[in-house]
Protein backbone atom coordinates (compact mmCIF):
# COMPACT_ATOMS: atom_id res chain seq x y z
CA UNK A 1 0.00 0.00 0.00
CA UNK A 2 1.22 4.01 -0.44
CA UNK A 3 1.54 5.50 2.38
CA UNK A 4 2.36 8.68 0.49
CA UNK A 5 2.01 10.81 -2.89
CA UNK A 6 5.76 11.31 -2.40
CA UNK A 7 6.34 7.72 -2.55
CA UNK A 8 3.85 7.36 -6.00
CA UNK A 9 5.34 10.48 -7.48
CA UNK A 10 9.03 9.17 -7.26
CA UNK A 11 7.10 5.88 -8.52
CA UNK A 12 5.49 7.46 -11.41
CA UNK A 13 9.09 9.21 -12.66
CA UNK A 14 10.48 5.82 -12.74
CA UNK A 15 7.40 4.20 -14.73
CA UNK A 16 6.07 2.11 -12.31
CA UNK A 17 2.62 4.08 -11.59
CA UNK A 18 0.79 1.47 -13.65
CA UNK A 19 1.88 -0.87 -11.50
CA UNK A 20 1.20 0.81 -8.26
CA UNK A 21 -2.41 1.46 -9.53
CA UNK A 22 -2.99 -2.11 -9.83
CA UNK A 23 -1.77 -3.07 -6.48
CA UNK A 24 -3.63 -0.40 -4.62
CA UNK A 25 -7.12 -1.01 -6.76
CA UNK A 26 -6.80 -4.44 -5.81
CA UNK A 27 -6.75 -3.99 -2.15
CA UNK A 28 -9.70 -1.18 -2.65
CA UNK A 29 -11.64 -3.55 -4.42
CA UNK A 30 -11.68 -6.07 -2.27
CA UNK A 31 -12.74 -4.02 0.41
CA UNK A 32 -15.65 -2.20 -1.99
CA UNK A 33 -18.96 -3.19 -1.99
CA UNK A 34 -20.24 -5.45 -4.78
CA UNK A 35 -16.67 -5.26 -6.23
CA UNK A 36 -17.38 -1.43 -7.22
CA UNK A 37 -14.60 0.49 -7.63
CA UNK A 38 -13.76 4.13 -9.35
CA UNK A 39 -10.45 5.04 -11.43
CA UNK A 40 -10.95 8.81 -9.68
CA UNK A 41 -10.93 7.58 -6.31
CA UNK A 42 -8.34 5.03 -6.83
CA UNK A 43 -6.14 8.15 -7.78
CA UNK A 44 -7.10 10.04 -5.05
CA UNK A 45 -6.18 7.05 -2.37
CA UNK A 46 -2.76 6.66 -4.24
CA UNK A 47 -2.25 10.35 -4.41
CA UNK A 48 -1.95 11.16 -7.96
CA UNK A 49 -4.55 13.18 -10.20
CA UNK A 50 -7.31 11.63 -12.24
CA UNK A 51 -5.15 12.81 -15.69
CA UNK A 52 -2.05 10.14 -14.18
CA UNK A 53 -4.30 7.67 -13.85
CA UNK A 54 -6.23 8.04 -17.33
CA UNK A 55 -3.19 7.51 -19.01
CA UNK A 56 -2.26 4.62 -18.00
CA UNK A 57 -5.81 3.49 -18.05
CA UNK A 58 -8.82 4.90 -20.43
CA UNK A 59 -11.37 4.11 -18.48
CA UNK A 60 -12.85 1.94 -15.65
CA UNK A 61 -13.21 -0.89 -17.67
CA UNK A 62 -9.33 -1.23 -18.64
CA UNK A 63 -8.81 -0.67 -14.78
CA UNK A 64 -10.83 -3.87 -14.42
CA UNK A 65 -9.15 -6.19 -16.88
CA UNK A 66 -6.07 -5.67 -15.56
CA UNK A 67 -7.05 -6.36 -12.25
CA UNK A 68 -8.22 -9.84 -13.55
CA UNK A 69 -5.29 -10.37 -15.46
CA UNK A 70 -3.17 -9.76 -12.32
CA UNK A 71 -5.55 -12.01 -10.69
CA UNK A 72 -4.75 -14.64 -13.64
CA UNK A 73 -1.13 -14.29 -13.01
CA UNK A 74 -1.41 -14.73 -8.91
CA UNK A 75 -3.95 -17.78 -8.82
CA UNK A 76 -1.62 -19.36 -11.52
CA UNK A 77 1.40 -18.21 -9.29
CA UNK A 78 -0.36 -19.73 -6.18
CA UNK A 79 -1.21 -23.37 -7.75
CA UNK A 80 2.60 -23.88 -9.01
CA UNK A 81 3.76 -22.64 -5.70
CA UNK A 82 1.43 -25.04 -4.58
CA UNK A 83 2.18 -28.02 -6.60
CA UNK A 84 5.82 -27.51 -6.47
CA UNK A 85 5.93 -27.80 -2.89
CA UNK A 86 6.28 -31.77 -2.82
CA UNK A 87 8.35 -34.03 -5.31
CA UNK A 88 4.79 -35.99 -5.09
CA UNK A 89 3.24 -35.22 -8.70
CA UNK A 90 -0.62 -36.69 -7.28
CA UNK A 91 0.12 -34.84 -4.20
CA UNK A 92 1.09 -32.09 -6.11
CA UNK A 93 -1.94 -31.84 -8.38
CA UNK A 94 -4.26 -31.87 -5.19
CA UNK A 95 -2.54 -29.26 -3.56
CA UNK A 96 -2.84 -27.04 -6.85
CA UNK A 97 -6.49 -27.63 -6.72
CA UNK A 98 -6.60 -26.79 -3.17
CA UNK A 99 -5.02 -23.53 -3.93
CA UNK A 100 -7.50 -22.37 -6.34
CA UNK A 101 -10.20 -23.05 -4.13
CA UNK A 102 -8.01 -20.61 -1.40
CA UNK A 103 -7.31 -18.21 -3.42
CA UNK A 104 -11.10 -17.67 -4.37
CA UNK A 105 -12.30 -17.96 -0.68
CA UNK A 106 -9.01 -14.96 0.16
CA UNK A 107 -9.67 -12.96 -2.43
CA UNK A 108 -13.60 -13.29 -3.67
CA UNK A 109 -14.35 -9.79 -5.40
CA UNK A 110 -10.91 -10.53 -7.23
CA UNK A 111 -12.42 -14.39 -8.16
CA UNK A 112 -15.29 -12.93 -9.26
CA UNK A 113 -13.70 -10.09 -11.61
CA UNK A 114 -11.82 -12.46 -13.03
CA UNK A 115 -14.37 -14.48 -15.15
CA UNK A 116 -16.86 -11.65 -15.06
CA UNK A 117 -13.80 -9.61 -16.93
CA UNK A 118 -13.15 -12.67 -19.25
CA UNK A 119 -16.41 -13.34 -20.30
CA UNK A 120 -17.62 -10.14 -20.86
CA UNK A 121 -17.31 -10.91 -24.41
CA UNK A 122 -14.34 -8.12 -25.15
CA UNK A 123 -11.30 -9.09 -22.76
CA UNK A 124 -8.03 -7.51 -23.44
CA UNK A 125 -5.04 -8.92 -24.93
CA UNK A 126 -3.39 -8.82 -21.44
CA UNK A 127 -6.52 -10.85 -19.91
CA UNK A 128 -6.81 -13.56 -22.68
CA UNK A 129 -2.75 -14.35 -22.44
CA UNK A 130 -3.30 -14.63 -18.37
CA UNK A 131 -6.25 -16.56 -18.33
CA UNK A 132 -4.67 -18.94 -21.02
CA UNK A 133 -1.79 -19.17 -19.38
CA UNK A 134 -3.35 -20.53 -15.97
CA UNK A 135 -5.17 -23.11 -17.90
CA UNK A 136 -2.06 -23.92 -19.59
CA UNK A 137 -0.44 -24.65 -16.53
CA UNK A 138 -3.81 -26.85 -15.73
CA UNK A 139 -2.89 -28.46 -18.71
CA UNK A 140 0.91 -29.12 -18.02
CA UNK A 141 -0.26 -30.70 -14.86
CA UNK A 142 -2.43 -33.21 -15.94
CA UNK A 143 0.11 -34.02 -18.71
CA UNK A 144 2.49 -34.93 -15.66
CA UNK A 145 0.39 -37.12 -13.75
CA UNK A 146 -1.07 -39.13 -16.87
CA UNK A 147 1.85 -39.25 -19.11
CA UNK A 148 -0.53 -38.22 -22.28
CA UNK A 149 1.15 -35.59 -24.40
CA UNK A 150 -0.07 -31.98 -23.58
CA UNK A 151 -1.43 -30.86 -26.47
CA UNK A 152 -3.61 -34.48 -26.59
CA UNK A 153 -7.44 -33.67 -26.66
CA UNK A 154 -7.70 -36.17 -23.87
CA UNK A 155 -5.39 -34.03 -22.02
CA UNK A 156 -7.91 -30.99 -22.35
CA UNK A 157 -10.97 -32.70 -21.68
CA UNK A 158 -9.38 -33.81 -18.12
CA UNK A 159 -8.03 -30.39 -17.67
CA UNK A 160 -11.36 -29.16 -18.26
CA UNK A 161 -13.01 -31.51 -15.89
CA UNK A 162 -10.80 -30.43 -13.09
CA UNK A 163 -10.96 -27.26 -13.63
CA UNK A 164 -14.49 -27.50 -13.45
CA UNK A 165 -14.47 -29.13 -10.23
CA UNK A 166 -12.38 -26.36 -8.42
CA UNK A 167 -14.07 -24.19 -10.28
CA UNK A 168 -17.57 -24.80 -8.79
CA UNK A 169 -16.34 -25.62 -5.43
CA UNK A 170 -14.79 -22.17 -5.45
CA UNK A 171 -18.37 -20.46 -6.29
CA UNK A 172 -20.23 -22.81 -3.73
CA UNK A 173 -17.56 -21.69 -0.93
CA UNK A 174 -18.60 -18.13 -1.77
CA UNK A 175 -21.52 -18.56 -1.91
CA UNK A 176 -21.84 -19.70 1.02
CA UNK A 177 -23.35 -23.36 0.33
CA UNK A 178 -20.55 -25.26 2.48
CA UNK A 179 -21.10 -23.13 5.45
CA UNK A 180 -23.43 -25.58 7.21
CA UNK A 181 -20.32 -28.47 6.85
CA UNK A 182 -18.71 -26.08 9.88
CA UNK A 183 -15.35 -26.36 10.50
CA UNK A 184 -14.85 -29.37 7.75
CA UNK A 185 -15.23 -27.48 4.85
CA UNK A 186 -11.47 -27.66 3.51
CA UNK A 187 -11.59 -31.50 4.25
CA UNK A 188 -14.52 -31.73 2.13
CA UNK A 189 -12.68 -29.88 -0.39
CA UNK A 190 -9.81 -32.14 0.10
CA UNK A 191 -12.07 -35.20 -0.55
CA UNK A 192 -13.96 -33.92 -3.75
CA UNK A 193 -10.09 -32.96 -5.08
CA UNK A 194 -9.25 -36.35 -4.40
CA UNK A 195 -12.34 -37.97 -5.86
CA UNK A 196 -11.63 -36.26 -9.28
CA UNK A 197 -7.86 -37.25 -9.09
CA UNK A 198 -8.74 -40.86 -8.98
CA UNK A 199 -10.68 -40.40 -12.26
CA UNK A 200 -8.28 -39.26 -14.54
CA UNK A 201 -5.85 -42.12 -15.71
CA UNK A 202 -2.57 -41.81 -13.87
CA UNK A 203 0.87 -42.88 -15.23
């Protein structure tokens, strides 16, 4: 967060306002209501004028998509962190699944900007190559675990089916449908992971 419009002027001389936009309208927006969020007040929090901000973005709607497409790069960020934690590659693929879950239930206005963003039927260059980028690394994964090439159609429809999965568990957790499972939700979650990984053909 700035703390000052010192600190985002020296920012903005060195090219990094963009940047510093992003980060800041990220934390406003999860704290908005209903996701709302204005490029004039996100200027006035980071302590620039309106005229910074519009030229780095045109209007609200290109401060959106690359909020999602920052959101792309951290959930896909999150789920190789994830999976890369243990030289276990069916341990690892749960785990990756588990983090997408986590990051929607962390960061839900974010979640939900993502794919409202992406399917709004005109996402940005910046959005597409994030978004395909996480499912890319869905697809790597699967690759891994089943030894079928990548770029196999079999390969896809099993990405797709897990990403489906996480997918809907995600909206379900925010919307509040696994609240009466108490304090079990995530092993739920862990369970329903595990159920899917045992129907895709492993190595």
């Amino acid at each position: 967060m700035v703390k000052s419009s010192s600190k985002t002027s020296s920012s903005y001389h060195h090219g990094n306002l963009r940047s510093t936009l992003v980060e800041q309208g990220l934390v406003l927006l999860e704290g908005s209501q209903q996701g709302e969020l204005s490029l004039r007040e996100l200027a006035r929090h980071v302590g620039v004028s309106a005229n910074a901000a519009y030229r780095h973005f045109a209007n609200k709607e290109a401060l959106l998509a690359a909020l999602a497409a920052e959101g792309f790069r951290r959930l896909n960020a999150v789920q190789v962190q994830a999976a890369m934690a243990t030289s276990d590659m069916d341990k690892g693929f749960r785990q990756s699944g588990r983090a997408y879950v986590r990051f929607a239930q962390d960061n839900p206005a974010l979640f939900r900007l993502m794919f409202s963003r992406l399917t709004s039927g005109n996402p940005t260059d910046e959005l597409s190559e994030t978004s395909q980028t996480s499912f890319r690394t869905l697809q790597t994964a699967v690759s891994a675990v089943t030894g079928v090439p990548i770029d196999d159609r079999q390969t896809t429809v099993m990405a797709m089916a897990a990403w489906s999965v996480v997918h809907g568990l995600s909206h379900l957790a925010l919307d509040g449908q696994l609240d009466h499972h108490d304090g079990k939700v995530d092993d739920l979650i862990d369970q329903v992971i595990g159920m899917l990984q045992t129907s895709i053909p492993l190595r």
